[in-house]
C-alpha atoms as a PDB file:
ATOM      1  CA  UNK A   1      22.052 125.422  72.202  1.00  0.00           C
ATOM      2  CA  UNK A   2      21.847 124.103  75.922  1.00  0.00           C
ATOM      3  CA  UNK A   3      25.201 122.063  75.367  1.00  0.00           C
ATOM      4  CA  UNK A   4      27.054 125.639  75.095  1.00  0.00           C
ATOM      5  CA  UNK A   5      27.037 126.897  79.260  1.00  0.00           C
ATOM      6  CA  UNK A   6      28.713 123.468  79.867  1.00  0.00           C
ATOM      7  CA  UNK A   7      31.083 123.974  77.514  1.00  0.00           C
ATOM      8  CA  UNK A   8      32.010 126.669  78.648  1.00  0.00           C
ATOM      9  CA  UNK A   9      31.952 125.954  82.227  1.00  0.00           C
ATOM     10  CA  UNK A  10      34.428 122.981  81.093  1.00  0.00           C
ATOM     11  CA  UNK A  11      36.971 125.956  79.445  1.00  0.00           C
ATOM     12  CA  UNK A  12      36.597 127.653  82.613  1.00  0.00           C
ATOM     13  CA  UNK A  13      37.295 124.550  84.913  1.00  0.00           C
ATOM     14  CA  UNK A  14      40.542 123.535  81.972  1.00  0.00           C
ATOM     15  CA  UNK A  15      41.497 126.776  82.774  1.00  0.00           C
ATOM     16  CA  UNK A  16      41.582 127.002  86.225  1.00  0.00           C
ATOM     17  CA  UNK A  17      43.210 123.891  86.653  1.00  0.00           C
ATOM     18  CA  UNK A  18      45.718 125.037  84.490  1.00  0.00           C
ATOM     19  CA  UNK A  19      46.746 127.884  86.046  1.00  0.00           C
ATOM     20  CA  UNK A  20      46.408 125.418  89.736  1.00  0.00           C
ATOM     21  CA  UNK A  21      49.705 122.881  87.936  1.00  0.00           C
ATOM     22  CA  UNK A  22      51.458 126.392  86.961  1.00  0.00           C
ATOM     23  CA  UNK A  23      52.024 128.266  90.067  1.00  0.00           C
ATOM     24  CA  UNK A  24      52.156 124.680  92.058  1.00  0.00           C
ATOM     25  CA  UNK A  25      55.050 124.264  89.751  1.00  0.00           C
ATOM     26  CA  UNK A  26      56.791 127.869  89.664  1.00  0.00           C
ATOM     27  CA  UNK A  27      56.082 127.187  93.759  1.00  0.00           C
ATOM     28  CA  UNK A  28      58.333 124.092  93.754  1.00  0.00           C
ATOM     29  CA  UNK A  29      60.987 125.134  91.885  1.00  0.00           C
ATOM     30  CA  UNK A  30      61.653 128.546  93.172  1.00  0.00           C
ATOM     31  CA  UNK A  31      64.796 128.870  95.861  1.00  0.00           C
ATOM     32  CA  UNK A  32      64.519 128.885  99.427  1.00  0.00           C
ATOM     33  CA  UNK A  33      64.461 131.879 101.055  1.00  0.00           C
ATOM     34  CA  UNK A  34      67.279 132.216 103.734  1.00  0.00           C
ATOM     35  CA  UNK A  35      64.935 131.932 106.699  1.00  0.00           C
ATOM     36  CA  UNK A  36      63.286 128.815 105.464  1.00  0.00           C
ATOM     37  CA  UNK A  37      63.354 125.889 107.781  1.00  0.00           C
ATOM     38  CA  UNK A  38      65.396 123.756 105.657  1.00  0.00           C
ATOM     39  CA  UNK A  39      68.361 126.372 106.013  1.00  0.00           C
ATOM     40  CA  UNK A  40      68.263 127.024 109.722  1.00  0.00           C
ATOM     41  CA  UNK A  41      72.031 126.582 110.489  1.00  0.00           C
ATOM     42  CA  UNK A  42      74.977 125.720 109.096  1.00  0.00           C
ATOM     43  CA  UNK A  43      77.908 123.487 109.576  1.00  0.00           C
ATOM     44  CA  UNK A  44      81.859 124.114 108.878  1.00  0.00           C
ATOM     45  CA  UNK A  45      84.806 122.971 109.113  1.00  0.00           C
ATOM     46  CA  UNK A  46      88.274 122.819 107.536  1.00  0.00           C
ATOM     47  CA  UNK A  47      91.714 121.742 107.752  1.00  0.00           C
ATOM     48  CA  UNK A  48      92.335 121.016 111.581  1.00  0.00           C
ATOM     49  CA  UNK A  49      96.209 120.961 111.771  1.00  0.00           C
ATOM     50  CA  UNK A  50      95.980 124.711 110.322  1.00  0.00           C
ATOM     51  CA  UNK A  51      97.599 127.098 113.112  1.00  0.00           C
ATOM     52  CA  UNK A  52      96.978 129.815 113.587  1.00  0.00           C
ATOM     53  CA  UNK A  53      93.778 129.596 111.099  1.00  0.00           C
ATOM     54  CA  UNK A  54      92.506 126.474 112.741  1.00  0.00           C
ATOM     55  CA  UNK A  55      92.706 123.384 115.175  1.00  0.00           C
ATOM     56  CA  UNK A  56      90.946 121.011 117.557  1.00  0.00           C
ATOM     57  CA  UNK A  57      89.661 122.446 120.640  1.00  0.00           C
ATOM     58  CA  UNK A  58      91.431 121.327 123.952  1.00  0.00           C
ATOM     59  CA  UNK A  59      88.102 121.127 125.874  1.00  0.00           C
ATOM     60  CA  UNK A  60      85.902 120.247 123.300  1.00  0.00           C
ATOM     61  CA  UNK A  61      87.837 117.815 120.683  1.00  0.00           C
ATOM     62  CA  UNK A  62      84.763 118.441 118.109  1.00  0.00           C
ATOM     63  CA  UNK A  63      85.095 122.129 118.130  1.00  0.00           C
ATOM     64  CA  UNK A  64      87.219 123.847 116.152  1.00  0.00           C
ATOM     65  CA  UNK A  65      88.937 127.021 117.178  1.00  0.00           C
ATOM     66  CA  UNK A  66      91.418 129.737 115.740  1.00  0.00           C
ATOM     67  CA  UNK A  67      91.572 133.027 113.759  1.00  0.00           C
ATOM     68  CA  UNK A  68      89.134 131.569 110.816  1.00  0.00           C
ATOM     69  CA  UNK A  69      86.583 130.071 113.702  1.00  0.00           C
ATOM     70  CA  UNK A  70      86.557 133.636 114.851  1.00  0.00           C
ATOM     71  CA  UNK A  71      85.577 134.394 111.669  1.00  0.00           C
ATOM     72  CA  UNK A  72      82.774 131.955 111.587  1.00  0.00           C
ATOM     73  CA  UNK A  73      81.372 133.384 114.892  1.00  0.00           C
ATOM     74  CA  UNK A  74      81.733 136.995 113.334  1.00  0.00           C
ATOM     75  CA  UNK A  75      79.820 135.660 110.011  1.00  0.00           C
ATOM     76  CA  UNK A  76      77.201 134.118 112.159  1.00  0.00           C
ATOM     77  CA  UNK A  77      76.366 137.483 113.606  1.00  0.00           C
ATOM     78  CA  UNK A  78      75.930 139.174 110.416  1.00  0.00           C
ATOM     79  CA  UNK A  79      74.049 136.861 108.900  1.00  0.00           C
ATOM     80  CA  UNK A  80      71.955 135.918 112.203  1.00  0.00           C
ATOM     81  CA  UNK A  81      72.212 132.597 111.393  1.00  0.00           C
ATOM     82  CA  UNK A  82      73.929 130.099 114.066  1.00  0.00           C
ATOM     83  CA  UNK A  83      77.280 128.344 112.736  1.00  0.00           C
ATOM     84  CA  UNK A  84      79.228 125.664 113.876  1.00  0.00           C
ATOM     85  CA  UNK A  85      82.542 124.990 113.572  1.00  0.00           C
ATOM     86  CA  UNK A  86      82.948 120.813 113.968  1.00  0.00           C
ATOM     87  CA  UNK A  87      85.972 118.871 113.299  1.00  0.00           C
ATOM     88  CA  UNK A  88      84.725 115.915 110.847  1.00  0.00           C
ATOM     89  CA  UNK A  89      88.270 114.044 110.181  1.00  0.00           C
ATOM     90  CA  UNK A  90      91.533 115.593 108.496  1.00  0.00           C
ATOM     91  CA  UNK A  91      91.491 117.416 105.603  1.00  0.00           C
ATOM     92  CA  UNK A  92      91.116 115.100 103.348  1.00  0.00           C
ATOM     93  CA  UNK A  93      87.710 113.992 104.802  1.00  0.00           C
ATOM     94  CA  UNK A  94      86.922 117.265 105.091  1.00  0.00           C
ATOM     95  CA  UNK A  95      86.411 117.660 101.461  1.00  0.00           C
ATOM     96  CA  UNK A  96      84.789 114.360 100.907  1.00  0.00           C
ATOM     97  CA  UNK A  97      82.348 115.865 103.436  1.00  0.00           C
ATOM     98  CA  UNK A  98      81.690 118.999 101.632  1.00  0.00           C
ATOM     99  CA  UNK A  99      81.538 116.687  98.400  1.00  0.00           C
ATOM    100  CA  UNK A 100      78.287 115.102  99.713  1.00  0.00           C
ATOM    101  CA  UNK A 101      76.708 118.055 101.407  1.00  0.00           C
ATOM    102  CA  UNK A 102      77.420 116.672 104.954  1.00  0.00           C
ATOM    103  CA  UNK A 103      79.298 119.983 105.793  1.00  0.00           C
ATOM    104  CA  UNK A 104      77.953 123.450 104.470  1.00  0.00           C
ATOM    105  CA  UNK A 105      81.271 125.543 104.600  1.00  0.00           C
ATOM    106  CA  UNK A 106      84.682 125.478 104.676  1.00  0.00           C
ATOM    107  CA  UNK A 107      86.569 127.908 106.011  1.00  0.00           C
ATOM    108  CA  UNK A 108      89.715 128.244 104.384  1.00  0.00           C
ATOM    109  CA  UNK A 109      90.242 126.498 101.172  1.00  0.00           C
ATOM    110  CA  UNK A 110      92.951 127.501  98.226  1.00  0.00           C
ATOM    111  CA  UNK A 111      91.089 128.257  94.500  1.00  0.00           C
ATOM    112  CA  UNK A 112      91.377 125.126  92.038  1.00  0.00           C
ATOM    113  CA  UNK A 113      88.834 124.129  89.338  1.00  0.00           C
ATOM    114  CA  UNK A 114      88.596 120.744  90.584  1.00  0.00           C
ATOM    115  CA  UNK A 115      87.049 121.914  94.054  1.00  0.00           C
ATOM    116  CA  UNK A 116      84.619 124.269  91.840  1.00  0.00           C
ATOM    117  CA  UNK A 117      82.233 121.321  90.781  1.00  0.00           C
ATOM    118  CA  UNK A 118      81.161 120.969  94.032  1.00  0.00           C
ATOM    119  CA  UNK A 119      81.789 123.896  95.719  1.00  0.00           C
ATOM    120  CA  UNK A 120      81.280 127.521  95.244  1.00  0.00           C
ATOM    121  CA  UNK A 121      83.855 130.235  95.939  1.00  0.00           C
ATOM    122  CA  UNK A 122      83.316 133.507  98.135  1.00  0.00           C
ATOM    123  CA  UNK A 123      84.805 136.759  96.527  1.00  0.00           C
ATOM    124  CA  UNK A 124      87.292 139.000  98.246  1.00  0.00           C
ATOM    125  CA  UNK A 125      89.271 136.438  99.881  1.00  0.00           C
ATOM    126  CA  UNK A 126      89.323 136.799 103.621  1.00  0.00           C
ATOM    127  CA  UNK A 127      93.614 135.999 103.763  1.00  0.00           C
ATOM    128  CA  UNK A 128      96.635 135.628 101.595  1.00  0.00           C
ATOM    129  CA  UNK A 129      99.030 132.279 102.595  1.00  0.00           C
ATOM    130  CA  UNK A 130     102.088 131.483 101.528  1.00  0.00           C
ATOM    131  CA  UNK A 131     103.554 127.711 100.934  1.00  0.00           C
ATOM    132  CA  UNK A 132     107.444 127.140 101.269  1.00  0.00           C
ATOM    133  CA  UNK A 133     109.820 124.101 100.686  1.00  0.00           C
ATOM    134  CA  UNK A 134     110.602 122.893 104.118  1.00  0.00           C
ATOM    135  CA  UNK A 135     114.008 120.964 104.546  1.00  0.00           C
ATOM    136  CA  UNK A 136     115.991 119.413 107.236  1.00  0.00           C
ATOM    137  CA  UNK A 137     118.967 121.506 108.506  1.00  0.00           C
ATOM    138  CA  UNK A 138     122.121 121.099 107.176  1.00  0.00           C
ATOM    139  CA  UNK A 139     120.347 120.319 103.272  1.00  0.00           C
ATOM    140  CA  UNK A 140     122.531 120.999 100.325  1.00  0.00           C
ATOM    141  CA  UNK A 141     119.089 122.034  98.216  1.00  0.00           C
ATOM    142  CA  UNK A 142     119.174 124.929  96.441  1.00  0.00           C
ATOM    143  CA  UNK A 143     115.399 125.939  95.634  1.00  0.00           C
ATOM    144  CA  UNK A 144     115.375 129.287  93.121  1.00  0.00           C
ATOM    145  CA  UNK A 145     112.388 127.509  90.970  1.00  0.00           C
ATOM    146  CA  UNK A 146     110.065 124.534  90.604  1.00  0.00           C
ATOM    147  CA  UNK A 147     112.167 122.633  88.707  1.00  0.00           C
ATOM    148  CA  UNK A 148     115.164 122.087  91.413  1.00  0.00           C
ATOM    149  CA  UNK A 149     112.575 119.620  92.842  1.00  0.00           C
ATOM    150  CA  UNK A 150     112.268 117.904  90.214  1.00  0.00           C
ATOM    151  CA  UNK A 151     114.828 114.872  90.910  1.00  0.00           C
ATOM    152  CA  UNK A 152     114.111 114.694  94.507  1.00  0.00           C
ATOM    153  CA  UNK A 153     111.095 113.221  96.452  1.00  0.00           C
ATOM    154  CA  UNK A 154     109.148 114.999  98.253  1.00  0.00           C
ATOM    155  CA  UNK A 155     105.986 114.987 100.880  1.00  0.00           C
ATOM    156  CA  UNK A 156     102.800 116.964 101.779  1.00  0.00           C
ATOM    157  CA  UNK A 157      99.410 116.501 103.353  1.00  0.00           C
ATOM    158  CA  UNK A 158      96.346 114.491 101.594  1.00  0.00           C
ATOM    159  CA  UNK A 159      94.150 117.035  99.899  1.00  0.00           C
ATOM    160  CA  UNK A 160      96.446 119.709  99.931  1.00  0.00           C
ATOM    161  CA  UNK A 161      96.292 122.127  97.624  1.00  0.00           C
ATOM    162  CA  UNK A 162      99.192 125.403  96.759  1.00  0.00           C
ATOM    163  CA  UNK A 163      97.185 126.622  94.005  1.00  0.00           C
ATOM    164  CA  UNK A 164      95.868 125.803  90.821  1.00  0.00           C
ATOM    165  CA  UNK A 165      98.901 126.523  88.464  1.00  0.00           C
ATOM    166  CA  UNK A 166     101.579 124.496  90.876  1.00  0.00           C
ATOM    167  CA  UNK A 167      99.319 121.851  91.305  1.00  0.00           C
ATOM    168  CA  UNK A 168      99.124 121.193  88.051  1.00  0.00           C
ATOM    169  CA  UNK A 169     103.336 121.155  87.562  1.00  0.00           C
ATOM    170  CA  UNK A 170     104.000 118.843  90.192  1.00  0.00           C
ATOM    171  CA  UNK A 171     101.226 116.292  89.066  1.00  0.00           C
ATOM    172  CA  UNK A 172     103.615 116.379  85.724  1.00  0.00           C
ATOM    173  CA  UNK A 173     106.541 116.738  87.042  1.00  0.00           C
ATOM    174  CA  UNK A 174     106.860 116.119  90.577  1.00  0.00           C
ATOM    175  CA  UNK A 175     107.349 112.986  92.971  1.00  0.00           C
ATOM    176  CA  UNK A 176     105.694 114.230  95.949  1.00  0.00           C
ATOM    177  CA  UNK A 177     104.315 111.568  99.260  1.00  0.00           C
ATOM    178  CA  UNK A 178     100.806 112.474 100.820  1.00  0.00           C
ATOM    179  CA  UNK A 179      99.977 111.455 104.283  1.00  0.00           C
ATOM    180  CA  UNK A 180      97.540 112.336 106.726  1.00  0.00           C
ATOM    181  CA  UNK A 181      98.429 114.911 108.959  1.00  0.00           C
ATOM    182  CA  UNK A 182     101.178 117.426 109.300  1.00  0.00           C
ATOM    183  CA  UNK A 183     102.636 116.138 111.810  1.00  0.00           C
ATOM    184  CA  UNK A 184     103.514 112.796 110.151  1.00  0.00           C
ATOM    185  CA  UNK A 185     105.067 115.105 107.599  1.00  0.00           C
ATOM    186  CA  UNK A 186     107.048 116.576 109.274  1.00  0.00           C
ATOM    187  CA  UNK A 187     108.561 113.737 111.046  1.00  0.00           C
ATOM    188  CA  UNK A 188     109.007 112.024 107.498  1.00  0.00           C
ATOM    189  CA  UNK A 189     111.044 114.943 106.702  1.00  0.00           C
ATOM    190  CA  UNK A 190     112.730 114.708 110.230  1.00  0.00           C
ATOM    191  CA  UNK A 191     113.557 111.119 109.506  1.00  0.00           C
ATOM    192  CA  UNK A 192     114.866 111.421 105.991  1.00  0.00           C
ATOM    193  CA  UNK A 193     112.335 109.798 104.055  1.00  0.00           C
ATOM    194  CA  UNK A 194     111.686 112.611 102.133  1.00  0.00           C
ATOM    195  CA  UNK A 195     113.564 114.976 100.756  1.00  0.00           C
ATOM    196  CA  UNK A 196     111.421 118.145 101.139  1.00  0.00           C
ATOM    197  CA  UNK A 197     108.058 119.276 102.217  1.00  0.00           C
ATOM    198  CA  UNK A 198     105.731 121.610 100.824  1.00  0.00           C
ATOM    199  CA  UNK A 199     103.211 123.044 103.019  1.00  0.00           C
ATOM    200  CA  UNK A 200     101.826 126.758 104.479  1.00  0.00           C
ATOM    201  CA  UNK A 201     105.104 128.660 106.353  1.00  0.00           C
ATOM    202  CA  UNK A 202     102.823 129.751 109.098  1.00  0.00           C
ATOM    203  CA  UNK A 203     100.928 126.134 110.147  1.00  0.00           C
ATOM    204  CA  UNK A 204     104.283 124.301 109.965  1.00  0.00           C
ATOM    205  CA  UNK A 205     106.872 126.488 111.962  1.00  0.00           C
ATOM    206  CA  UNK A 206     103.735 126.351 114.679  1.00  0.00           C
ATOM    207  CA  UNK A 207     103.938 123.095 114.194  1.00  0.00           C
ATOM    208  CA  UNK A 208     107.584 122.650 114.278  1.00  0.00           C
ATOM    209  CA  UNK A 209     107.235 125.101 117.754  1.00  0.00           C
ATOM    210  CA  UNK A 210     104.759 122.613 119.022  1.00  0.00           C
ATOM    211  CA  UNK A 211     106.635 119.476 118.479  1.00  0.00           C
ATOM    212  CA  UNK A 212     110.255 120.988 119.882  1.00  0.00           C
ATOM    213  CA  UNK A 213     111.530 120.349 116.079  1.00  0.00           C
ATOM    214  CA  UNK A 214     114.465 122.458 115.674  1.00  0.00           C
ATOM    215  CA  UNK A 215     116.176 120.870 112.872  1.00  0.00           C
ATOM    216  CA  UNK A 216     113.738 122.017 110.098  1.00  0.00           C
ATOM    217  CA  UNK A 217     114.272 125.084 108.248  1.00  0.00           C
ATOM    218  CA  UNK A 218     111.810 126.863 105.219  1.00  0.00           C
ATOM    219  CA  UNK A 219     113.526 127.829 102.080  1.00  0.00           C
ATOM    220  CA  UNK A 220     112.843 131.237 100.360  1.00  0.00           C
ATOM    221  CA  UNK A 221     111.413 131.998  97.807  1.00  0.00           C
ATOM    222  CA  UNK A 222     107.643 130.648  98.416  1.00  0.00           C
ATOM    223  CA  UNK A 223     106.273 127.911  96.082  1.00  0.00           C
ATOM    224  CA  UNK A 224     103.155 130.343  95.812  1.00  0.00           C
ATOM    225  CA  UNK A 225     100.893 132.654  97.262  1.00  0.00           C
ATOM    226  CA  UNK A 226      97.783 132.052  97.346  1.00  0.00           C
ATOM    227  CA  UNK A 227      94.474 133.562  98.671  1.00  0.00           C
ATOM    228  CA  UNK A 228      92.411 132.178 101.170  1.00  0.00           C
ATOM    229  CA  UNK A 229      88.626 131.945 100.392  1.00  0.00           C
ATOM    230  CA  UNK A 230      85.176 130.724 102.316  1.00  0.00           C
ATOM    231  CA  UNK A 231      83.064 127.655 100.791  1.00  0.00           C
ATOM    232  CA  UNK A 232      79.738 126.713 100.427  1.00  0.00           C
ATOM    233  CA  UNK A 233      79.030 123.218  99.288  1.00  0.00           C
ATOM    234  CA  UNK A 234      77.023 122.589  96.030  1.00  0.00           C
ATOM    235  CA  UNK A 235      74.901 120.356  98.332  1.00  0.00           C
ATOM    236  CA  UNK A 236      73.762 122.428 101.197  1.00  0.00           C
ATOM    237  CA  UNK A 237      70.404 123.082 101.734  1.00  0.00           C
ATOM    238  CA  UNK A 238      71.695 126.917 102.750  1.00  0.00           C
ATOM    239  CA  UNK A 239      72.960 127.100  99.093  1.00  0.00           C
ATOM    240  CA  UNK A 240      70.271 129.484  97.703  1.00  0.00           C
ATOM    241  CA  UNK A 241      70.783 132.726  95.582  1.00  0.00           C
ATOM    242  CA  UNK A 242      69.870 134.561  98.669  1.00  0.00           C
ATOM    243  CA  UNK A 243      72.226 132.988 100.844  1.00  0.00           C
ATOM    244  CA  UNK A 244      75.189 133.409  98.017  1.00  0.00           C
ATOM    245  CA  UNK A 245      74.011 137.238  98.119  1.00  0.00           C
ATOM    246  CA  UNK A 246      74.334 137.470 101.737  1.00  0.00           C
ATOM    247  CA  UNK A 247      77.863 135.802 101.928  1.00  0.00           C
ATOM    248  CA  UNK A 248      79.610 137.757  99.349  1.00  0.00           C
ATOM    249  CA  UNK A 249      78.185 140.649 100.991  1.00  0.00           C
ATOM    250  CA  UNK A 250      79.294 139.838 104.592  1.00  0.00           C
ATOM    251  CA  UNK A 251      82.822 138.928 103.205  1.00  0.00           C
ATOM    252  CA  UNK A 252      83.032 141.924 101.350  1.00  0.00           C
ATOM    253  CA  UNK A 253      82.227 144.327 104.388  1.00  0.00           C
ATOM    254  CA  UNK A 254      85.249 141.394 106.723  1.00  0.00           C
ATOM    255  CA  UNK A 255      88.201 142.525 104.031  1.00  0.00           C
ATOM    256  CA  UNK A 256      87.139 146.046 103.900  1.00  0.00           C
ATOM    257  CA  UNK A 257      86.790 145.875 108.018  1.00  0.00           C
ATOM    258  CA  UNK A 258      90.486 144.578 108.016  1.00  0.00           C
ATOM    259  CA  UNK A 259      89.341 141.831 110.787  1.00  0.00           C
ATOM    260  CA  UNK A 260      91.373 138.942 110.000  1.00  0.00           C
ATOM    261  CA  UNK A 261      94.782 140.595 110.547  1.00  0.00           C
ATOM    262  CA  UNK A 262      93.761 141.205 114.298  1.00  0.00           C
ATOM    263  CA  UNK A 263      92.459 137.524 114.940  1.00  0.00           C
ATOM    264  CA  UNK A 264      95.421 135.805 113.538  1.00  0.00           C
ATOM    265  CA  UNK A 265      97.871 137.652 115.930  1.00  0.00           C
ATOM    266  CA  UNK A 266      95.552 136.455 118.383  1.00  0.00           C
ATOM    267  CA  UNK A 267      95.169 132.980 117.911  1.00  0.00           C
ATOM    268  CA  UNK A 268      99.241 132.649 116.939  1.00  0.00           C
ATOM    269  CA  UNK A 269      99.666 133.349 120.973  1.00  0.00           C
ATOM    270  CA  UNK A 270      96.548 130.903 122.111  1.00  0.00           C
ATOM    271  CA  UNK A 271      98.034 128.513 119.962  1.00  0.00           C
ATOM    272  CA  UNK A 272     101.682 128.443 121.446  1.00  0.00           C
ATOM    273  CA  UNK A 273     100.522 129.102 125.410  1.00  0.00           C
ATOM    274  CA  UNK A 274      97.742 125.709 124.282  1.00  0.00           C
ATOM    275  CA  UNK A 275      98.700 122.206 125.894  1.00  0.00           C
ATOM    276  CA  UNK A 276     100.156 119.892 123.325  1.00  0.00           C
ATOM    277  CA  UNK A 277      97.732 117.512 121.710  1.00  0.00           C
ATOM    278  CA  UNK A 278      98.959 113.715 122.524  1.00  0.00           C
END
């Protein structure tokens, strides 16, 4: 009969320390909030030959500015969290960046499934491209459809993306050079090694302003259209359920605020009065 108190003091202490391992462990794995210190800012970037969207600061080479940086600055407000917008390479590296969770957000980046496993997509888009077969003046190529480009060979940027369902036809069906940069493009196309290029109609006739190409022409009808979205990387720290809330929120009330429209006219007249890049 006195062995029963410490038994039951045991239960007790089983049961207490029971309960201690349960809410340590509903403590560890339950999200960050978004004030937590391990999501105190946030980086982006994107694709830095992207006028009037996006480029390299003059001033500040690190720094990127245009209509989506804008956008940034206005996000960072709403969600009263500070955000940078940092060059970190082209656009390839860009995504190898947001891969590994060096980068938080991209701003601006075209919908394919491929980019989903390791980054999630913010719903209404914030713009609407469209990408266009660019060819040097004086071109016999008829483009009505896809398939006229079949035969020919053809260039873009690394990384570049017009959407999930042409992506797909010109893997299949499609000979089409990547480089680095837009500008080596465009003087591929300039010089005749390629036949074509395929890129965004507002970036490259900016482009083409920039570099006094007037030989160049786009061809109608567009490859695609595609909308424009914001990124958050798999791999940020800021990637909570609260966060996600927060974004979709803030880019609901940007499209319903019609605030992109008025930034891009903007930035398309920064853009042509800025000093050349050498």
């Amino acid at each position: 009969m006195k062995t029963m108190p410490r038994i039951g003091a045991l239960r007790c202490l089983l049961v207490l320390l029971q309960a201690l391992v349960w809410a340590g462990g509903a403590q560890a794995q339950a999200p960050a909030s978004p004030g937590a210190p391990t999501c105190r800012q946030m980086v982006a970037s994107g694709n830095p030959q992207y006028p009037p969207y996006l480029w390299r600061g003059a001033e500040d080479e690190d720094r990127l500015v245009g209509a989506n940086a804008e956008m940034l600055a206005w996000l960072s407000k709403e969600l009263g969290l500070p955000i940078e917008a940092r060059y970190v390479g082209p656009w390839g590296r860009v995504q190898e960046e947001m891969r590994a969770g060096r980068i938080d957000l991209i701003a601006g980046a075209f919908f394919t499934l491929a980019r989903t496993e390791y980054m999630d997509y913010f719903h209404p888009a914030f713009h609407e491209t469209r990408s266009v077969v660019l060819v040097r003046r004086g071109s016999r190529l008829e483009y009505r459809r896809w398939s006229d480009l079949a035969k020919l060979q053809g260039g873009t940027v690394i990384g570049n993306s017009f959407g999930e369902e042409f992506d797909r036809y010109a893997r299949e069906n499609l000979n089409l050079s990547q480089v680095a940069s837009l500008q080596q493009a465009l003087q591929m196309l300039q010089r005749s090694r390629v036949d074509y290029l395929i890129y965004e109609d507002s970036p490259a006739l900016a482009y083409l302003a920039r570099l006094n190409i007037d030989g160049v022409r786009p061809l109608r009808p567009a490859v695609a259209s595609e909308p424009l979205y914001l990124t958050l990387s798999h791999r940020s720290p800021c990637n909570t359920p609260e966060m996600r809330g927060r974004l979709a929120r803030a880019m609901y009330s940007l499209a319903r605020q019609g605030l992109m429209s008025g930034w891009i006219d903007k930035n398309i007249e920064l853009w042509k009065r800025a000093s050349p890049s050498p």
